[in-house]
C-alpha atoms as a PDB file:
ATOM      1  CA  UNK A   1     104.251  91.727 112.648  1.00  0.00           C
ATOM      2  CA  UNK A   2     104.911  94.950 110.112  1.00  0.00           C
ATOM      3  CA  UNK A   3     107.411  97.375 111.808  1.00  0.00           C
ATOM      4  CA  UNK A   4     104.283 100.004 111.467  1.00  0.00           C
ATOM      5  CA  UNK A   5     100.997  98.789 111.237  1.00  0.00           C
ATOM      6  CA  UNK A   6      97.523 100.010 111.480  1.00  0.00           C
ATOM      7  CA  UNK A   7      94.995  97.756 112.033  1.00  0.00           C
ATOM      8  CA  UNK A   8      90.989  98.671 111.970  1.00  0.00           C
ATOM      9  CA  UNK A   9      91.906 102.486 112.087  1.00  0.00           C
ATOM     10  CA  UNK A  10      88.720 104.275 112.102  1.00  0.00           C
ATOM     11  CA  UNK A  11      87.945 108.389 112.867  1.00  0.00           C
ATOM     12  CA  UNK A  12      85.089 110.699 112.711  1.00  0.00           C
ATOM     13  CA  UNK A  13      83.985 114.065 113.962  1.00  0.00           C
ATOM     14  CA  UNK A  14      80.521 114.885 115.228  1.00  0.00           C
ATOM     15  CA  UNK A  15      78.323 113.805 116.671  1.00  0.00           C
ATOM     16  CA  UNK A  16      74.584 112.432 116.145  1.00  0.00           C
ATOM     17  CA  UNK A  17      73.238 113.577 112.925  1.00  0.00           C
ATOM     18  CA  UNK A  18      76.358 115.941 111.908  1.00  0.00           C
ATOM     19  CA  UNK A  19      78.916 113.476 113.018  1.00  0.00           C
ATOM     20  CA  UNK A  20      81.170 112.905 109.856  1.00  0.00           C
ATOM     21  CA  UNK A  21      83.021 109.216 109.467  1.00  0.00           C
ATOM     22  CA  UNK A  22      86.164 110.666 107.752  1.00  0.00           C
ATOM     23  CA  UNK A  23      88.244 107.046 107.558  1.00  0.00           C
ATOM     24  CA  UNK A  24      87.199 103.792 108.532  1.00  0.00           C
ATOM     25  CA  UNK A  25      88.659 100.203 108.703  1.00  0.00           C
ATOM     26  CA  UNK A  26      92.361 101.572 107.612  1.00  0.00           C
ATOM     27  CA  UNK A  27      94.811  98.328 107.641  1.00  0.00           C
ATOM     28  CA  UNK A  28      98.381  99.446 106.719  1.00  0.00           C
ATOM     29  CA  UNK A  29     101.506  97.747 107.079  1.00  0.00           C
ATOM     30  CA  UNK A  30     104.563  99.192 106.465  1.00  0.00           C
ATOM     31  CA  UNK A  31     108.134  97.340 106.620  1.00  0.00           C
ATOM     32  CA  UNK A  32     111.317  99.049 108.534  1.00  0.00           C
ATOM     33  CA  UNK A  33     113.253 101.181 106.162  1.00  0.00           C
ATOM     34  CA  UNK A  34     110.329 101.400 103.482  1.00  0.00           C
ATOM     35  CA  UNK A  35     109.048 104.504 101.848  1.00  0.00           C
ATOM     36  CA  UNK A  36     105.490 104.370 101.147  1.00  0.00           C
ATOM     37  CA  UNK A  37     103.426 107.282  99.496  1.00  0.00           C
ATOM     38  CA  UNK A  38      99.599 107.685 100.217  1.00  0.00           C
ATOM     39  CA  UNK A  39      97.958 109.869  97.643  1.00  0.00           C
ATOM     40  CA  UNK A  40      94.519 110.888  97.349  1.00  0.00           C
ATOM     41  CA  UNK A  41      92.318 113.856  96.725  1.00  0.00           C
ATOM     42  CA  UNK A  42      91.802 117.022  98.888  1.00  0.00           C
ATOM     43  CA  UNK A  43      89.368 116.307 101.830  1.00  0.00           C
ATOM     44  CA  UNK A  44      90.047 112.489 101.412  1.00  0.00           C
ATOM     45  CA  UNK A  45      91.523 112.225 105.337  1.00  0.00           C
ATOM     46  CA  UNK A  46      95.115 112.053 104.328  1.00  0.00           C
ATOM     47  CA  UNK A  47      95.687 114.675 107.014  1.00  0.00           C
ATOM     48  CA  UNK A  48      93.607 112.842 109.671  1.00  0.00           C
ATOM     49  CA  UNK A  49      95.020 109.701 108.818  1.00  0.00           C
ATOM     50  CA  UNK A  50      99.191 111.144 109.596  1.00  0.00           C
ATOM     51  CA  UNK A  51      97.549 112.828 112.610  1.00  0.00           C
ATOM     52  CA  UNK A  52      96.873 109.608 113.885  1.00  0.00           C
ATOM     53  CA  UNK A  53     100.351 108.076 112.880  1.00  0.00           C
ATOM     54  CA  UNK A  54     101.400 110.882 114.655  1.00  0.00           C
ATOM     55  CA  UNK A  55      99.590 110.502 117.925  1.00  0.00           C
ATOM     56  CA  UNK A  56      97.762 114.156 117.460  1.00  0.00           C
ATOM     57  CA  UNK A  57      94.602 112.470 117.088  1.00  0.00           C
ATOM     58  CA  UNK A  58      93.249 109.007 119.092  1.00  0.00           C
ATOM     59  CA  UNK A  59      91.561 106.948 116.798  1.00  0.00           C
ATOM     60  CA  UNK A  60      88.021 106.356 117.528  1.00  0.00           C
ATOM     61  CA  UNK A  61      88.723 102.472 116.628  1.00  0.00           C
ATOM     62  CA  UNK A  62      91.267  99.955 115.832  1.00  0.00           C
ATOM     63  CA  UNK A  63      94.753 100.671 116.847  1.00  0.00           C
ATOM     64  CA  UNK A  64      98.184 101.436 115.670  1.00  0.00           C
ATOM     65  CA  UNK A  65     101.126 100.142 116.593  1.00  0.00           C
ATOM     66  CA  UNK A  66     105.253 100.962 115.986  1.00  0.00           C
ATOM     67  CA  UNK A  67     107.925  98.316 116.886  1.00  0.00           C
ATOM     68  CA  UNK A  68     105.089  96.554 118.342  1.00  0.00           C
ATOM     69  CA  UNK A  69     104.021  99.021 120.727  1.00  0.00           C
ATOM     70  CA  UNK A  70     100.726 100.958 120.787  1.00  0.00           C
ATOM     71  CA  UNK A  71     101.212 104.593 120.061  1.00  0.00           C
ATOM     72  CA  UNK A  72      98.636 106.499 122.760  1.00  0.00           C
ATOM     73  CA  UNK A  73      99.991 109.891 121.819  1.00  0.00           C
ATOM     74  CA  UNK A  74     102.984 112.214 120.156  1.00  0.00           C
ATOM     75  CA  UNK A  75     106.666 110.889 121.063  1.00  0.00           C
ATOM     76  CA  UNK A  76     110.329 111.491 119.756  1.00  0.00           C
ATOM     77  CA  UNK A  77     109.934 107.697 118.041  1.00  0.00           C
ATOM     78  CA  UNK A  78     107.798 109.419 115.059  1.00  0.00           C
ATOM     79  CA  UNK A  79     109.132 112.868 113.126  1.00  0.00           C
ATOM     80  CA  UNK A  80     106.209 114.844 111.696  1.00  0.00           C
ATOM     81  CA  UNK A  81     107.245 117.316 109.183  1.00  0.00           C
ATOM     82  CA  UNK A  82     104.217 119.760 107.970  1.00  0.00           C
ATOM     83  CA  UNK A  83     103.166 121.287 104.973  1.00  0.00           C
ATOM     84  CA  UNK A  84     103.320 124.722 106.411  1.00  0.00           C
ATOM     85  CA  UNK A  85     106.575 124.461 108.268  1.00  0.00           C
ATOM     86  CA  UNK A  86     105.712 125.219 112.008  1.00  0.00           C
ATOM     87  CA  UNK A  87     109.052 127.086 112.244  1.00  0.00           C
ATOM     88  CA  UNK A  88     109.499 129.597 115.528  1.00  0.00           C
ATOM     89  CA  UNK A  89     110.037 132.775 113.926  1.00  0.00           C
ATOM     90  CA  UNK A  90     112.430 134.101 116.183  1.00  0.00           C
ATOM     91  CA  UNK A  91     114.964 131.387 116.559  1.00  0.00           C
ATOM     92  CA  UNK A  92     117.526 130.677 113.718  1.00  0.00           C
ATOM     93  CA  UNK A  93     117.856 127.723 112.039  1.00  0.00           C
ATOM     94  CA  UNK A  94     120.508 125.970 114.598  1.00  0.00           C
ATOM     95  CA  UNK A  95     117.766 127.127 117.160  1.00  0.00           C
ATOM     96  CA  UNK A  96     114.894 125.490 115.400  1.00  0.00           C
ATOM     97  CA  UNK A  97     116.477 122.558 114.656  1.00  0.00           C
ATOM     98  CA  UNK A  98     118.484 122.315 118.438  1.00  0.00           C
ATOM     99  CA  UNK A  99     115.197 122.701 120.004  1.00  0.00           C
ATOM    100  CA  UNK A 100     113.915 118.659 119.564  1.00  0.00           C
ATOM    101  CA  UNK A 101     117.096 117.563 119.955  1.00  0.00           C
ATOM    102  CA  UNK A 102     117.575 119.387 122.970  1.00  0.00           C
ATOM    103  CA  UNK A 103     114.397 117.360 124.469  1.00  0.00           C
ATOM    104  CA  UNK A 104     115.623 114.168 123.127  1.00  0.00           C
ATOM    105  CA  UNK A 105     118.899 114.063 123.669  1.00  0.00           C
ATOM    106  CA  UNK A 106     118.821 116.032 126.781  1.00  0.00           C
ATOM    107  CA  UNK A 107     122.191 113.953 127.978  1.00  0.00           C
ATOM    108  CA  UNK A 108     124.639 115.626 125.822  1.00  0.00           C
ATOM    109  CA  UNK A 109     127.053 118.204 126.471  1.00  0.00           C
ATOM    110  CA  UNK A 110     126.097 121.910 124.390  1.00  0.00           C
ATOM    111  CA  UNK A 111     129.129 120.574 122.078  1.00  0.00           C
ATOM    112  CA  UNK A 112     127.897 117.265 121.525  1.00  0.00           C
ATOM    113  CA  UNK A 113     124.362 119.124 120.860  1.00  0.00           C
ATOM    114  CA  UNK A 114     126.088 121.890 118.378  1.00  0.00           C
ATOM    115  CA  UNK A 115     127.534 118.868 115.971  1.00  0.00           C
ATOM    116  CA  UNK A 116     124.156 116.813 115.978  1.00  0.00           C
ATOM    117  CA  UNK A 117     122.390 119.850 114.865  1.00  0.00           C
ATOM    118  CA  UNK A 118     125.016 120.462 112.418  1.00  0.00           C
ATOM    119  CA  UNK A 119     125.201 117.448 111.017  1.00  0.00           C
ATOM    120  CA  UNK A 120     121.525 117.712 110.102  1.00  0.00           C
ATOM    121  CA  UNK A 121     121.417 121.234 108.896  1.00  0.00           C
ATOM    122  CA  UNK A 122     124.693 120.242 106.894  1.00  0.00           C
ATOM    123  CA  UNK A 123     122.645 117.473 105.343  1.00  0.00           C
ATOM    124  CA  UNK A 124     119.578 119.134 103.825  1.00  0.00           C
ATOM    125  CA  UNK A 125     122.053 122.062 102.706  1.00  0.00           C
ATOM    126  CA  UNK A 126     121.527 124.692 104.813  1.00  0.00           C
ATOM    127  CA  UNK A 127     125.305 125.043 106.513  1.00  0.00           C
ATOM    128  CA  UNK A 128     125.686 128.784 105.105  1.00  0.00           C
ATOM    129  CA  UNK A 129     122.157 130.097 106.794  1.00  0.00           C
ATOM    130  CA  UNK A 130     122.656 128.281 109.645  1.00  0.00           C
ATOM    131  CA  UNK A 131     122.456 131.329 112.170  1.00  0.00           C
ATOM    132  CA  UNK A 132     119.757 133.099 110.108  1.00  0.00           C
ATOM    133  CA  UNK A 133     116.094 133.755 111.078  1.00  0.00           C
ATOM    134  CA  UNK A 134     113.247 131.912 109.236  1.00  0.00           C
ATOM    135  CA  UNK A 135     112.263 134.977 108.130  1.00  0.00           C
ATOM    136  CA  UNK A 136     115.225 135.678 106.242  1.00  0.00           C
ATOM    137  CA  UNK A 137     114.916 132.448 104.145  1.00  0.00           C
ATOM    138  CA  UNK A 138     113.082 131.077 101.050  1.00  0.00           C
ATOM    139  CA  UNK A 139     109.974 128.417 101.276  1.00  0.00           C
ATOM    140  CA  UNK A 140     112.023 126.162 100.120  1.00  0.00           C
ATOM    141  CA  UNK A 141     115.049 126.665 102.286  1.00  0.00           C
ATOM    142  CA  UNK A 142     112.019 126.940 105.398  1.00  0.00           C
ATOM    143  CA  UNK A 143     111.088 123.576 104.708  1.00  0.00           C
ATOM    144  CA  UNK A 144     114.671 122.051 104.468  1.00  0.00           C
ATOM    145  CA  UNK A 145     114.869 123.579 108.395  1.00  0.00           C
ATOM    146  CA  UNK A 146     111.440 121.618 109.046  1.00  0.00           C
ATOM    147  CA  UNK A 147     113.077 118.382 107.504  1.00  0.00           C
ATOM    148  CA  UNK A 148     116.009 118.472 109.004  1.00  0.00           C
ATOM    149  CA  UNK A 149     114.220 118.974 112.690  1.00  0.00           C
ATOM    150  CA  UNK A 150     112.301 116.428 111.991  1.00  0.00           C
ATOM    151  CA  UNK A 151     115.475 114.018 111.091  1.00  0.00           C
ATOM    152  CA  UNK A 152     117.500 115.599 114.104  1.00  0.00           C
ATOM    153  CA  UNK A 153     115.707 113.643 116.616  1.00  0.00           C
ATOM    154  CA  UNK A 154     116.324 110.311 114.630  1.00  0.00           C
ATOM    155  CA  UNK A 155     112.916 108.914 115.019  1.00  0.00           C
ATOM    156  CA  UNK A 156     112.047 105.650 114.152  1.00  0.00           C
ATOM    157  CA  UNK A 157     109.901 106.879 111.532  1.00  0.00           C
ATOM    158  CA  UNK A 158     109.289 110.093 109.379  1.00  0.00           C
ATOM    159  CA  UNK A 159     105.671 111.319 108.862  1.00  0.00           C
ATOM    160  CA  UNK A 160     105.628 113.927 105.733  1.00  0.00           C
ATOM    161  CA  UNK A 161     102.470 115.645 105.206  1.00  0.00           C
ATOM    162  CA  UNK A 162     102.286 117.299 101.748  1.00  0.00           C
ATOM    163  CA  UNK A 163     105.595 118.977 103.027  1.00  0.00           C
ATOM    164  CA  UNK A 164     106.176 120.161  99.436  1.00  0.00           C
ATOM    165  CA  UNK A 165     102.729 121.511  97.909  1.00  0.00           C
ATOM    166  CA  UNK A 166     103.326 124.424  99.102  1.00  0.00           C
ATOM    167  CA  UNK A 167     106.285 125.335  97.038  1.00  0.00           C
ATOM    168  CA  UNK A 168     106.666 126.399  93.374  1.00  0.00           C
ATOM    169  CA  UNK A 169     107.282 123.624  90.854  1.00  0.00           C
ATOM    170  CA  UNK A 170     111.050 124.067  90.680  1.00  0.00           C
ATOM    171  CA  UNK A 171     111.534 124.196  94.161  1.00  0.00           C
ATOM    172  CA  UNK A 172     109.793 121.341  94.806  1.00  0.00           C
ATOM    173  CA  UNK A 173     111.852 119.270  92.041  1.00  0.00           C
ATOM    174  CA  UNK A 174     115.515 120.244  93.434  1.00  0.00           C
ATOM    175  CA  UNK A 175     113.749 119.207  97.333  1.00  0.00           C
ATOM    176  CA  UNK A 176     111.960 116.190  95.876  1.00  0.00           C
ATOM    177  CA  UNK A 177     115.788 114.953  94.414  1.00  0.00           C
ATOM    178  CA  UNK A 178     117.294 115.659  97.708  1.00  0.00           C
ATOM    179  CA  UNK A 179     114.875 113.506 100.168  1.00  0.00           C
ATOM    180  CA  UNK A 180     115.141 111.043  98.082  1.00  0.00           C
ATOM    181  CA  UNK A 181     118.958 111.079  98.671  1.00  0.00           C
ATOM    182  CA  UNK A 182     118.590 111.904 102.796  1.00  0.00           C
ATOM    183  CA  UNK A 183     116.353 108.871 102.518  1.00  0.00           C
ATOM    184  CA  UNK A 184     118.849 106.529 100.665  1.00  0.00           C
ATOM    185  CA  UNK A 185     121.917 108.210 103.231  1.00  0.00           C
ATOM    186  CA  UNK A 186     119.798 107.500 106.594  1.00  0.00           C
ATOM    187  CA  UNK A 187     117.299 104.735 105.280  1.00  0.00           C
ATOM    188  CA  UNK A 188     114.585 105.778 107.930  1.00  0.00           C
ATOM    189  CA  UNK A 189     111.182 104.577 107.377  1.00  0.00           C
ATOM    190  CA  UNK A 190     108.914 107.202 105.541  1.00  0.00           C
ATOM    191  CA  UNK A 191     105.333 107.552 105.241  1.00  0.00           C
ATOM    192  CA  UNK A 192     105.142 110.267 102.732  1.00  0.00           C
ATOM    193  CA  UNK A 193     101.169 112.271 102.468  1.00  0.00           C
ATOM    194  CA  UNK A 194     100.640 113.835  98.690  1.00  0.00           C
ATOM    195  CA  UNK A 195      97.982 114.519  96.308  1.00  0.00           C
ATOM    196  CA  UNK A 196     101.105 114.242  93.596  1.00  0.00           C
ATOM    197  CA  UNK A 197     101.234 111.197  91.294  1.00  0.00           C
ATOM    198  CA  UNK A 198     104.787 112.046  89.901  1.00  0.00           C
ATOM    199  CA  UNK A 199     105.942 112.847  93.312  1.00  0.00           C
ATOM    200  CA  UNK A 200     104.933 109.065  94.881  1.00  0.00           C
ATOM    201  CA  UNK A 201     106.406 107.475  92.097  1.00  0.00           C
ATOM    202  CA  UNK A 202     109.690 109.623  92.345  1.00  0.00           C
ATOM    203  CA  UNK A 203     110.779 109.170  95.950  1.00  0.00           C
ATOM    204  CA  UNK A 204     108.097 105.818  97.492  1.00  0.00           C
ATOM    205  CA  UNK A 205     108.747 102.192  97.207  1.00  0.00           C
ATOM    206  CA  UNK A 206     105.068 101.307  97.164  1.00  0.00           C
ATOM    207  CA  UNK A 207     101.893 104.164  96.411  1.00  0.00           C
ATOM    208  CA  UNK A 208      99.034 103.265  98.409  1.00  0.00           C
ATOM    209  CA  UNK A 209      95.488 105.315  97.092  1.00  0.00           C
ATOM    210  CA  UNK A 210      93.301 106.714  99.701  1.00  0.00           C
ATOM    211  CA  UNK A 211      89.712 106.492  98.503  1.00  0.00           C
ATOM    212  CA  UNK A 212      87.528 109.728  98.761  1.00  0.00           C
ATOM    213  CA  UNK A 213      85.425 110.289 101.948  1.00  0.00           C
ATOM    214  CA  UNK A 214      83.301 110.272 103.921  1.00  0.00           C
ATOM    215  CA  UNK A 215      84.724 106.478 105.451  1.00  0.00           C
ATOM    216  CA  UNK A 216      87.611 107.045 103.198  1.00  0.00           C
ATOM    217  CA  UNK A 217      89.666 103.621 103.146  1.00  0.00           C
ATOM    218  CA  UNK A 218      93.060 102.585 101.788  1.00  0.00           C
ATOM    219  CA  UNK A 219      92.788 100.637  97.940  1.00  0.00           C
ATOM    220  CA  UNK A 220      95.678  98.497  96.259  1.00  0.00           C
ATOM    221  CA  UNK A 221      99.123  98.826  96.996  1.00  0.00           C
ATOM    222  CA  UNK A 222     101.076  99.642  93.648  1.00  0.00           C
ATOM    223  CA  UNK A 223     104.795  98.955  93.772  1.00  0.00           C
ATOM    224  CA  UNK A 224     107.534 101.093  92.329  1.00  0.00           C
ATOM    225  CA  UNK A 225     110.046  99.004  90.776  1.00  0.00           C
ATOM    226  CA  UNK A 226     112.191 101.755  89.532  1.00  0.00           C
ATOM    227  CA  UNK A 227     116.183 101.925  90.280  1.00  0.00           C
ATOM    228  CA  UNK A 228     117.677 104.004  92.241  1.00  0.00           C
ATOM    229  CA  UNK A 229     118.859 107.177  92.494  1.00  0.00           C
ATOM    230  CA  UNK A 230     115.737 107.972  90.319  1.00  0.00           C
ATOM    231  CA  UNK A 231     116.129 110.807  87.423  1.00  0.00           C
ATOM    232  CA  UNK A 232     112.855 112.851  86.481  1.00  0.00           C
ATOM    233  CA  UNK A 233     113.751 113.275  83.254  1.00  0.00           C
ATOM    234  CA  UNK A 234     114.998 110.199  82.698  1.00  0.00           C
ATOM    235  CA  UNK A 235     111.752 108.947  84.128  1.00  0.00           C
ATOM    236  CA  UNK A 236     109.070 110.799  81.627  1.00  0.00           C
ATOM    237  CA  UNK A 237     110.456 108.306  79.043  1.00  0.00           C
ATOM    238  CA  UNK A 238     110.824 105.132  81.042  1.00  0.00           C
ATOM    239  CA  UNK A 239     107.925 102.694  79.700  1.00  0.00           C
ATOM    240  CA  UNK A 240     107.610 101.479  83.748  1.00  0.00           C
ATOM    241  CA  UNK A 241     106.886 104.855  85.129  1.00  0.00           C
ATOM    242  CA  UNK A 242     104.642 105.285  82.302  1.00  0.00           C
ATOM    243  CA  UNK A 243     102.929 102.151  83.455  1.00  0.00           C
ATOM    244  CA  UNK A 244     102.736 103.036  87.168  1.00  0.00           C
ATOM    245  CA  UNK A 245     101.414 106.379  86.661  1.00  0.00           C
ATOM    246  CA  UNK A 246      98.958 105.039  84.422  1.00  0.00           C
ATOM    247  CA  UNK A 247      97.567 102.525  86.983  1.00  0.00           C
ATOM    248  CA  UNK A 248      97.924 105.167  89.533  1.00  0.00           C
ATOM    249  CA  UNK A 249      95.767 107.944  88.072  1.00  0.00           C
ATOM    250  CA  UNK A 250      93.131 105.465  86.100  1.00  0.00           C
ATOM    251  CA  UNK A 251      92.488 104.013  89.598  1.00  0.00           C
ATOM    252  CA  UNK A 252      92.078 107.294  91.354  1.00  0.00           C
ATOM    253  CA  UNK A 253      89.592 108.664  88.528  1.00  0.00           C
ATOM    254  CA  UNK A 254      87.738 105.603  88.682  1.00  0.00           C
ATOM    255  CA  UNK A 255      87.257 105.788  92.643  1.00  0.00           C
ATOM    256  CA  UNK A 256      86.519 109.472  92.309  1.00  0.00           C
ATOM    257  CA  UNK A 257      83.912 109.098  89.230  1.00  0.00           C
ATOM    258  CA  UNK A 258      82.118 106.272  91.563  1.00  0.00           C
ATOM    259  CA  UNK A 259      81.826 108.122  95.142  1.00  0.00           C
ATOM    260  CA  UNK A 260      80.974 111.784  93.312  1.00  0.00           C
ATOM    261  CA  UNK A 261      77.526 112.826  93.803  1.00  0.00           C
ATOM    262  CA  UNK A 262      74.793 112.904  90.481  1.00  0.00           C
ATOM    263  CA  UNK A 263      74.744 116.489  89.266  1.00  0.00           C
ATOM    264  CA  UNK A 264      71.208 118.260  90.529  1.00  0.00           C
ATOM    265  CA  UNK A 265      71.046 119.201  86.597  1.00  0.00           C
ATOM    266  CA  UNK A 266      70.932 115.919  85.246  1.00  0.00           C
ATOM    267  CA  UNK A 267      67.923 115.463  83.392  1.00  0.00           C
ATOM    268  CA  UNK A 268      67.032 118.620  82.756  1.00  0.00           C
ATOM    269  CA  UNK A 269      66.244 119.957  79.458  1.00  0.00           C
ATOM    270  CA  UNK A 270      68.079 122.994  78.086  1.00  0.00           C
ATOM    271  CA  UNK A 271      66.104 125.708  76.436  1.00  0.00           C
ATOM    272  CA  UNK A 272      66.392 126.386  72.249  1.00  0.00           C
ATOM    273  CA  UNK A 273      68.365 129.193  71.889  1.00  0.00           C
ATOM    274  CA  UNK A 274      70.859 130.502  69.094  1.00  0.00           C
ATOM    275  CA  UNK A 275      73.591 132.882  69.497  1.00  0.00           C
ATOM    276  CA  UNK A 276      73.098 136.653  69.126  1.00  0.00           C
ATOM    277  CA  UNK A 277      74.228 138.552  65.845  1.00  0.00           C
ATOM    278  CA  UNK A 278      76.981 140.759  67.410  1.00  0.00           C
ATOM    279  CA  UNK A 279      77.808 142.650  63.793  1.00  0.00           C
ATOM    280  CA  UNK A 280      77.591 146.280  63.913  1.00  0.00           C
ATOM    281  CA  UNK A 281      74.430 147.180  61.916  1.00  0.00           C
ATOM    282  CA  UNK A 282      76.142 147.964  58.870  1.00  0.00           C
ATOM    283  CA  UNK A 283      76.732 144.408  58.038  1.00  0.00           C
ATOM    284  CA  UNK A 284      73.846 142.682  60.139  1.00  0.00           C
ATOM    285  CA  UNK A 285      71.023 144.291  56.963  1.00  0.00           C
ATOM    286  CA  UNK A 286      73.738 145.483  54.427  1.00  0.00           C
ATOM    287  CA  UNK A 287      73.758 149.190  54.513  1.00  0.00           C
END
């Protein structure tokens, strides 16, 4: 048995004729210590599907299971980290971050507490801003605090859900470089959500495509065989990343070309018309 598995994971909204079958028949199995990547286009379930790893939504069939137990709802064994940060705007960083481990680890003294969050907020960075409001920090340095919550607990596993798309492109490049190092430092397993090819192939083990909806389901795993630490630069010219990106996006184009809809305008058959003579009337007859 996988460390995480899904098995027969299916979930809709609706009901009767406006019920929607978002995924269906999801089988995932992901070994302890892994980093996987699901990609997929907007609207695909990617959201629905973490919600469930999560234990915000009950799947309407099949089951899930971590460690070999069933997950029946949220718990401190699985770290969700947003896209939108979820940050409480008037606690500080040390506050945000104390606040799960203060449920979690409930049993240590306020000093013990103090160097756990520390040792977090120390890893993603953020030592110098530690006593500063979310308000008074950058996106990027907001989602470091989310990160870093979501690490403080030490879960079993780390659920990221586009955490990064938010964020402008060289932002998201410095933060991409770092969780791939937190990751190689604490070796948690990672299911990582993103609509980014470059971004699955930087930081995941294995990319795992998640067809378009409705009944979305999971396609071919496609292993990253890349050393580590990985370079982006570096990458861009390394023939294997050329050849996993390739397979990548030529398999999500292909899925996406077969499940869109025919246009309404196929078939139809364009008027004759020519272009307009826009020359001043001087040199439209001569004069």
């Amino acid at each position: 048995m996988a460390f995480f598995e899904l098995s027969g994971v299916s979930k809709g909204y609706g009901a009767g004729k406006s019920r929607t079958e978002v995924v269906s028949d999801i089988d995932l199995a992901v070994e302890e210590g892994e980093f996987i990547a699901i990609v997929g286009f907007s609207g695909s379930g990617k959201t629905t599907l973490i919600s469930m790893m999560a234990g915000l939504l009950e799947p309407d069939g099949g089951e899930i299971l971590l460690d070999g137990v069933p997950i029946s709802g949220p718990g401190p064994d699985r770290g969700l980290v947003f896209q939108n940060y979820s940050l409480l705007p008037w606690l500080t960083v040390r506050g945000n971050v104390e606040l799960g481990v203060g449920q979690v680890f409930s049993s240590l003294s306020a000093r013990e507490r103090d160097e756990h969050v520390e040792r977090y907020v120390d890893m993603v960075g953020l030592m110098p801003a530690i006593d500063k409001l979310p308000a008074e920090l950058s996106g990027g340095m907001r989602q470091r605090v989310a990160v870093a919550r979501g690490l403080a607990i030490e879960p079993k596993i780390l659920l990221l859900d586009e955490l990064l798309s938010a964020l402008d492109a060289l932002t998201r490049g410095r933060l991409q470089t770092e969780i791939e190092q937190i990751w190689r430092t604490d070796q948690r397993t990672v299911v990582l959500i993103t609509n980014d090819v470059d971004e699955a192939i930087l930081l995941a083990d294995r990319i795992i495509p998640l067809k378009p909806g409705p009944r979305a389901m999971l396609g071919p795993d496609f292993p990253v065989r890349l050393d580590r630490p990985r370079d982006r630069t570096a990458m861009n010219h390394d023939p294997e990343f050329k050849k996993i990106r390739n397979e990548v996006m030529s398999y999500l184009i292909e899925v996406g070309n077969a499940t869109r809809p025919a246009s309404s305008v196929e078939g139809l058959e364009l008027p004759d018309l020519e272009p307009a003579d826009l020359r001043p009337p001087s040199r439209r007859f001569g004069v």
